[in-house]
Protein backbone atom coordinates (compact mmCIF):
# COMPACT_ATOMS: atom_id res chain seq x y z
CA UNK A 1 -0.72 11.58 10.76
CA UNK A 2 -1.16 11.13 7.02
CA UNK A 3 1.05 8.41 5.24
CA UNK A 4 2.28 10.11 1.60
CA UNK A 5 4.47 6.95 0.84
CA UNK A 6 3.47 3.15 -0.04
CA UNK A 7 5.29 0.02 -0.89
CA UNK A 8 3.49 -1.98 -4.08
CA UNK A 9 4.59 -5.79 -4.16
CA UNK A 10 3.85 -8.76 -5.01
CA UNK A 11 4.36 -12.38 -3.34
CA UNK A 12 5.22 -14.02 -6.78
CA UNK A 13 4.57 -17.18 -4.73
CA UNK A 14 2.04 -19.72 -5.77
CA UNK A 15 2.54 -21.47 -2.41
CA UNK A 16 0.79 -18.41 0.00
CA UNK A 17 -1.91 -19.94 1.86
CA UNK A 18 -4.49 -16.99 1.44
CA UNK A 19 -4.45 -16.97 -2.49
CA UNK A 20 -5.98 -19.40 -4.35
CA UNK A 21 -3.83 -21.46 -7.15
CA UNK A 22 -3.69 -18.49 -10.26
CA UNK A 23 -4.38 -15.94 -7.54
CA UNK A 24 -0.78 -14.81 -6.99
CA UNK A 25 -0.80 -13.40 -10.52
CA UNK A 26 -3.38 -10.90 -9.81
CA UNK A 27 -2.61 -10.35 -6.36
CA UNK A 28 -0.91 -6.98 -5.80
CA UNK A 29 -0.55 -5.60 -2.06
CA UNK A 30 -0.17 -1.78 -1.08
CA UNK A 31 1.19 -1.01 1.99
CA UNK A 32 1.97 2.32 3.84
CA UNK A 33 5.31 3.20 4.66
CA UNK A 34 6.90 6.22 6.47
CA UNK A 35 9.94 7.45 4.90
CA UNK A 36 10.79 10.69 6.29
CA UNK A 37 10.17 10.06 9.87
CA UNK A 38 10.61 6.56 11.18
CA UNK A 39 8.18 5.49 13.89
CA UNK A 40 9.68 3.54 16.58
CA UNK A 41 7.13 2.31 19.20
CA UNK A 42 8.24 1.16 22.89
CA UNK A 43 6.26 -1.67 24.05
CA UNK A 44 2.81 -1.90 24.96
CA UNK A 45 2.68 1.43 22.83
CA UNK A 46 0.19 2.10 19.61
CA UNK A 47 0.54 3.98 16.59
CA UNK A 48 -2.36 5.36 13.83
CA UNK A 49 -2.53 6.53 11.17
CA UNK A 50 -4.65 7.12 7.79
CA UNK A 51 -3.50 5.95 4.10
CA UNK A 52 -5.85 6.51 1.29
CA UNK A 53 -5.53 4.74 -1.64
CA UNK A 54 -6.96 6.18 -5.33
CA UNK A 55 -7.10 4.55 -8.57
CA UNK A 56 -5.99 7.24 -11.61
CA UNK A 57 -5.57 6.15 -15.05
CA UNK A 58 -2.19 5.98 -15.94
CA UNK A 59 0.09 8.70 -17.17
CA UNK A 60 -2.23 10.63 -15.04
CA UNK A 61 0.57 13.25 -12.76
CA UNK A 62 -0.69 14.43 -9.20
CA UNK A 63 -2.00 17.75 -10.72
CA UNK A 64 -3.82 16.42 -14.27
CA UNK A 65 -6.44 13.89 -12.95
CA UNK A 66 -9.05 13.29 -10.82
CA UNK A 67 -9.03 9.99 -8.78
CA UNK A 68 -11.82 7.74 -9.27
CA UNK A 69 -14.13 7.05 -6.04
């Protein structure tokens, strides 16, 4: 399965343990997320999947730019 949809956020916390002091305001996480088709796993059960992540400049649309690599 390939994951089309992501969730961009930010902690805005200065108090998470993994960031140094400043970090939090150049911290930015990107997480996959399944929209269309929830996935609902019974226990003991596994789920995979692959999410690609490419940096454009912006104003760049799907069809006008090539991602950098």
């Amino acid at each position: 399965m390939i994951i089309q949809y992501a969730v961009v956020w930010n902690s805005w916390d200065k108090k998470v343990v993994d960031l140094g002091v400043e970090d939090y305001r150049r911290f930015v996480a990107v997480e996959p997320v399944e929209v269309e088709k929830p996935i609902i796993l019974k226990p003991g059960q596994e789920w995979k999947a692959i999410f690609q992540v490419s940096v454009v400049p912006s104003g760049c649309s799907r069809k006008s730019c090539i991602p950098h690599t």
